[in-house]
N, C-alpha and C. Protein backbone atom coordinates (compact mmCIF):
# COMPACT_ATOMS: atom_id res chain seq x y z
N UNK A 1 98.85 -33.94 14.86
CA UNK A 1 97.86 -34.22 15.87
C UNK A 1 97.79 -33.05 16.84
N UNK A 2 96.57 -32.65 17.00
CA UNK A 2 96.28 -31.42 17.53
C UNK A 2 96.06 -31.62 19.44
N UNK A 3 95.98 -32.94 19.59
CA UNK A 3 95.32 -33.33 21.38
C UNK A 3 96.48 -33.07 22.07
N UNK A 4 96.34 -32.00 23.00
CA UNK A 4 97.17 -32.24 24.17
C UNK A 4 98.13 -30.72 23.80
N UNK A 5 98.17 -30.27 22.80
CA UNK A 5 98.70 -28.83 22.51
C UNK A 5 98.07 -27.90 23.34
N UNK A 6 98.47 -26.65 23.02
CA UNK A 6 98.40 -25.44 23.58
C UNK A 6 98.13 -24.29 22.55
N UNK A 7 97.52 -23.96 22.62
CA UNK A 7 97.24 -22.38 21.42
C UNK A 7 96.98 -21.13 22.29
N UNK A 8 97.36 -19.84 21.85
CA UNK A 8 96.59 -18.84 21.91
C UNK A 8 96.65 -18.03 20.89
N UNK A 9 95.17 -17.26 20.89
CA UNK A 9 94.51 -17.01 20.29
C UNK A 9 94.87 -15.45 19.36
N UNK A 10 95.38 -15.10 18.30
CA UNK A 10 96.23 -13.96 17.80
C UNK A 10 94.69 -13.14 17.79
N UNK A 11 93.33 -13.42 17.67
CA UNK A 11 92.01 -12.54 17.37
C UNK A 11 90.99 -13.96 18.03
N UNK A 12 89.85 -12.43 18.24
CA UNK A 12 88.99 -13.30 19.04
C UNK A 12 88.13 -14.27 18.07
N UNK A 13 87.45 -15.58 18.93
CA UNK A 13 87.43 -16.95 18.18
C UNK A 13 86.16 -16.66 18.67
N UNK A 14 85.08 -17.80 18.17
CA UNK A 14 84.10 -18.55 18.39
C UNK A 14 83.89 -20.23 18.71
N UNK A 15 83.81 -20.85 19.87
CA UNK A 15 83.74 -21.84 19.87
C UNK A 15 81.85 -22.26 20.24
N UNK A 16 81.61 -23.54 21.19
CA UNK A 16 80.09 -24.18 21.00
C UNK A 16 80.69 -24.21 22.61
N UNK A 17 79.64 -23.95 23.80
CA UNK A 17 79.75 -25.16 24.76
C UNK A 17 78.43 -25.09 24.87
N UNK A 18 77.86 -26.33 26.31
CA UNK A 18 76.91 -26.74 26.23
C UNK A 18 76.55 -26.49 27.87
N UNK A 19 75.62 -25.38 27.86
CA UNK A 19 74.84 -24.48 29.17
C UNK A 19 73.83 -25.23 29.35
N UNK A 20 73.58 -26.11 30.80
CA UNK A 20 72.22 -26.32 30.97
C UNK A 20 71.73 -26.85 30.06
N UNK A 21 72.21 -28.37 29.15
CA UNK A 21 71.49 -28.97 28.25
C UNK A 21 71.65 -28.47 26.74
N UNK A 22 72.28 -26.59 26.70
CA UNK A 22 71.51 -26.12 25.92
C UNK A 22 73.03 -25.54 24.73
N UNK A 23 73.71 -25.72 23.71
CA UNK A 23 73.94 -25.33 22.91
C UNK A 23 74.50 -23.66 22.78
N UNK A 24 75.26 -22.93 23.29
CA UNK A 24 75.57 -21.56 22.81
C UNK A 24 76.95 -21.30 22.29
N UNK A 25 76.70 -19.85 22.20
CA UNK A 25 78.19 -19.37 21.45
C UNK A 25 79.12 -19.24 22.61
N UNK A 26 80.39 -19.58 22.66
CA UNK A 26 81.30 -19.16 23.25
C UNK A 26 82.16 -18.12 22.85
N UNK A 27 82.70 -16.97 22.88
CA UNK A 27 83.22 -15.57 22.54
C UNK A 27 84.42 -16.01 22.84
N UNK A 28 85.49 -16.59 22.56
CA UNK A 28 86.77 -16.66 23.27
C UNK A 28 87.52 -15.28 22.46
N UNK A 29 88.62 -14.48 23.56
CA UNK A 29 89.28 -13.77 23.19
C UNK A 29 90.09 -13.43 23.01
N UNK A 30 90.89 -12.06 22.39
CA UNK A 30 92.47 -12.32 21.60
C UNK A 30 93.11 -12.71 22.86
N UNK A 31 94.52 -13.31 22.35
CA UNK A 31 95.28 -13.27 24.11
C UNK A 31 94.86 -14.83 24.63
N UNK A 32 93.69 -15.17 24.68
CA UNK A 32 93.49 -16.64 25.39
C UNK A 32 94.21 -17.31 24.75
N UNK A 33 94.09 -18.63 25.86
CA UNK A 33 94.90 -19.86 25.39
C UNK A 33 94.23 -21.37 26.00
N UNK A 34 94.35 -21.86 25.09
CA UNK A 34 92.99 -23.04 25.15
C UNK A 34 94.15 -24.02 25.17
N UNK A 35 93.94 -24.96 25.65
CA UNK A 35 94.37 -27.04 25.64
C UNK A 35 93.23 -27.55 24.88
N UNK A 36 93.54 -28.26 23.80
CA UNK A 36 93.07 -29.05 22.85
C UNK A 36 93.00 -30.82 23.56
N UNK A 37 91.55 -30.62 24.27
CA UNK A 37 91.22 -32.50 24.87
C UNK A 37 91.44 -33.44 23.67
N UNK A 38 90.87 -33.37 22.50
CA UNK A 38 90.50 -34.36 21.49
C UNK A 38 90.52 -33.52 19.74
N UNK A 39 91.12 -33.96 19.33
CA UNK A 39 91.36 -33.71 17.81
C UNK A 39 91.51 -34.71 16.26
N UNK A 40 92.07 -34.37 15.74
CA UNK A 40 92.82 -35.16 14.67
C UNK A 40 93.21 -36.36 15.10
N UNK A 41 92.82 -37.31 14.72
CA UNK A 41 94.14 -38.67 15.02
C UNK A 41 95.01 -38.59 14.24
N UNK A 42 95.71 -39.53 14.14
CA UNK A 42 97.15 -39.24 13.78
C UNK A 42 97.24 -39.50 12.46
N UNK A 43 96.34 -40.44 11.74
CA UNK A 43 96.39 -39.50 9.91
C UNK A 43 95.78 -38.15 9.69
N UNK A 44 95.46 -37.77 10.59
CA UNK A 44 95.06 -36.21 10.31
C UNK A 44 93.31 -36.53 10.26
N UNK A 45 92.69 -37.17 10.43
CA UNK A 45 91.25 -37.08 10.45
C UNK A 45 90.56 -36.79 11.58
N UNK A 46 89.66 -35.69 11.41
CA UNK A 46 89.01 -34.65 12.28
C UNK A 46 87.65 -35.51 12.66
N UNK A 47 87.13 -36.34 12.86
CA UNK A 47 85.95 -36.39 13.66
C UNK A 47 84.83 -35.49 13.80
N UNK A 48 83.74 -35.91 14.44
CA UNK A 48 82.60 -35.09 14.49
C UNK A 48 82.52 -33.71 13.94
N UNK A 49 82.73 -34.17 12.04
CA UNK A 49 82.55 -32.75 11.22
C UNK A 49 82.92 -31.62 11.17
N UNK A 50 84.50 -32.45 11.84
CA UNK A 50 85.53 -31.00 11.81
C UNK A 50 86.07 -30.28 13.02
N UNK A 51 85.06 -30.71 13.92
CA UNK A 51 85.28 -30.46 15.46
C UNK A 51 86.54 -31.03 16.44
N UNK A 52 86.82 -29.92 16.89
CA UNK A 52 87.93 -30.49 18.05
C UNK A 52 86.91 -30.03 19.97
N UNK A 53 87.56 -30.38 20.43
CA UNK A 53 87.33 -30.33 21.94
C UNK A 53 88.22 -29.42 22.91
N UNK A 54 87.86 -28.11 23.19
CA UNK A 54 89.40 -27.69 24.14
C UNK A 54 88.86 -26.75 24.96
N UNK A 55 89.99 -26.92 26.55
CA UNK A 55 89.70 -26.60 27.54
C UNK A 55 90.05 -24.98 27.36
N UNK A 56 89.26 -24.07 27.96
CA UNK A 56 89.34 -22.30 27.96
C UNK A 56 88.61 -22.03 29.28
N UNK A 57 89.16 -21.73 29.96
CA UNK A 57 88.76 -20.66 31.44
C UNK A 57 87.87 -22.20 32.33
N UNK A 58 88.74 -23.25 32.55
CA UNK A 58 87.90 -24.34 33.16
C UNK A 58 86.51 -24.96 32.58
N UNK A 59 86.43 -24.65 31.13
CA UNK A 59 85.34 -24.86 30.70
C UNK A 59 85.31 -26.19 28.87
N UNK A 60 84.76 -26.76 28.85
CA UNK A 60 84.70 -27.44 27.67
C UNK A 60 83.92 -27.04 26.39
N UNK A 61 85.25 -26.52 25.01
CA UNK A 61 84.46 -26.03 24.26
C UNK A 61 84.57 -26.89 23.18
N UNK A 62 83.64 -27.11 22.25
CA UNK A 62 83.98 -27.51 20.88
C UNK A 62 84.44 -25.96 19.96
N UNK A 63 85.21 -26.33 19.03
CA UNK A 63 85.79 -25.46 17.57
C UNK A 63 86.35 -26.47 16.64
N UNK A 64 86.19 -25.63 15.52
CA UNK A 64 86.24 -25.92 13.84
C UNK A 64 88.26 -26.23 14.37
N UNK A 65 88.08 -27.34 13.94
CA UNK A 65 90.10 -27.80 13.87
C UNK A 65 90.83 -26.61 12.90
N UNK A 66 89.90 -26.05 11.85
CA UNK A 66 90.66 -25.24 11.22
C UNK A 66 91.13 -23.85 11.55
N UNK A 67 90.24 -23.60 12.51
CA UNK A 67 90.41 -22.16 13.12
C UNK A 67 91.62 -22.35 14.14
N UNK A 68 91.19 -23.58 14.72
CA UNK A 68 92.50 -23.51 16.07
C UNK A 68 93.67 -23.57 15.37
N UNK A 69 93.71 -24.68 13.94
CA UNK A 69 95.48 -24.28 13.43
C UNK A 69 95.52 -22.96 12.35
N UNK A 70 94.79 -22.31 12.06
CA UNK A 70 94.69 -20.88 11.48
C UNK A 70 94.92 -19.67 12.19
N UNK A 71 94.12 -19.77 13.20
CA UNK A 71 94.36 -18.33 14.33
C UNK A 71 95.12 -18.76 15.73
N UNK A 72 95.36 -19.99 15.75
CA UNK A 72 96.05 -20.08 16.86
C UNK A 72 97.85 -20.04 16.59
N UNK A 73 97.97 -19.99 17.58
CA UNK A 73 99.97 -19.76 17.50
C UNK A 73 100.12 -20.80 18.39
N UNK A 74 101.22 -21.92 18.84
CA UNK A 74 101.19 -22.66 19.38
C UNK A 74 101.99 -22.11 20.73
N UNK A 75 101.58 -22.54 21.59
CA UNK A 75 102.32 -22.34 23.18
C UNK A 75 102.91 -23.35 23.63
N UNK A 76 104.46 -23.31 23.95
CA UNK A 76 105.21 -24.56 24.06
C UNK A 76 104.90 -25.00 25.48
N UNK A 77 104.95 -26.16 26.28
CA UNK A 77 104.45 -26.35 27.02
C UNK A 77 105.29 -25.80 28.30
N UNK A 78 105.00 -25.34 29.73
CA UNK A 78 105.81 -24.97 30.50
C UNK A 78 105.61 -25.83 31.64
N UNK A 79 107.00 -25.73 32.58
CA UNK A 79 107.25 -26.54 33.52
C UNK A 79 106.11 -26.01 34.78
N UNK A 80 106.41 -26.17 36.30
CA UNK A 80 106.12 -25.81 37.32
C UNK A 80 106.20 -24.35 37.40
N UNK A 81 105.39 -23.52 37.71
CA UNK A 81 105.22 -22.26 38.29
C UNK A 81 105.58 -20.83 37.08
N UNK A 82 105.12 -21.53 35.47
CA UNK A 82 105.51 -21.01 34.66
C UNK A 82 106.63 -20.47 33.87
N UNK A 83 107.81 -21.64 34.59
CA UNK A 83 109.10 -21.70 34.45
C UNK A 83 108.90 -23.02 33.32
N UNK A 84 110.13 -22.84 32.19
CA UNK A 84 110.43 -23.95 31.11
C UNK A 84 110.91 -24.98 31.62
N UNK A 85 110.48 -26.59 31.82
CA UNK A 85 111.45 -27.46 31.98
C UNK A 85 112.96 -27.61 32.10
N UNK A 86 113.09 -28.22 33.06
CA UNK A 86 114.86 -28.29 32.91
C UNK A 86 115.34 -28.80 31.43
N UNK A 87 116.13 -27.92 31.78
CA UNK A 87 117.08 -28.64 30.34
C UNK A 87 116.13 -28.13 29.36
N UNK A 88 115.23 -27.10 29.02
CA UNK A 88 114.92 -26.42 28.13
C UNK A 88 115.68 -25.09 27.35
N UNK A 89 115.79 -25.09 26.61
CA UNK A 89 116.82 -23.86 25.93
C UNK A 89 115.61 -22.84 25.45
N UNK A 90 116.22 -21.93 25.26
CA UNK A 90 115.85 -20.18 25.07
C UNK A 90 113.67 -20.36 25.42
C-alpha cells in the first residue's frame, strides 16, 4: 500500500494537476519528494486507471502508481525538525 509513504524522485516525473478547472502537465523534478494521499488498497488495487494522488510543493497531483514505485526510492519517515524519531537506529 502506497498511501501515506514518501518518495523521491531518482529522474524527473510527470504527474496531472488541475489549474483553474483545467487539466495540465505537472514537470516534477529529480531530487523531489512527494507524500502519496491515496493509492492501492491493500490487495494491491489501483483505482481510477492506475492513478494515485500525491502531495509535491503544497500542491495535489495525480501519477501512474507505476512510476511512483519505479522511479521513486522510498523516504523513511522523519521525526520533528528533520531529526529520526526516538528510538530510531542508523
Amino acid at each position: 500500500m502506497l498511501s501515506g509513504k514518501r518518495f523521491r524522485f531518482t529522474r524527473s516525473v510527470v504527474g496531472i494537476q488541475l489549474v483553474n478547472g483545467t487539466a495540465m502537465l505537472a514537470a516534477i523534478p529529480a531530487n523531489s519528494t512527494i507524500e502519496v494521499l491515496s493509492g492501492p488498497n491493500e490487495n494491491g488495487k489501483v483505482h481510477d486507471k492506475g492513478l494515485v494522488y500525491v502531495l509535491w510543493q503544497d500542491k495535489t497531483v495525480a501519477m501512474f502508481a507505476v512510476d511512483v514505485q519505479a522511479r521513486g526510492v522510498e523516504v523513511e519517515a522523519q521525526g520533528n525538525n528533520g531529526h529520526k524519531p526516538k528510538g530510531a537506529t542508523a
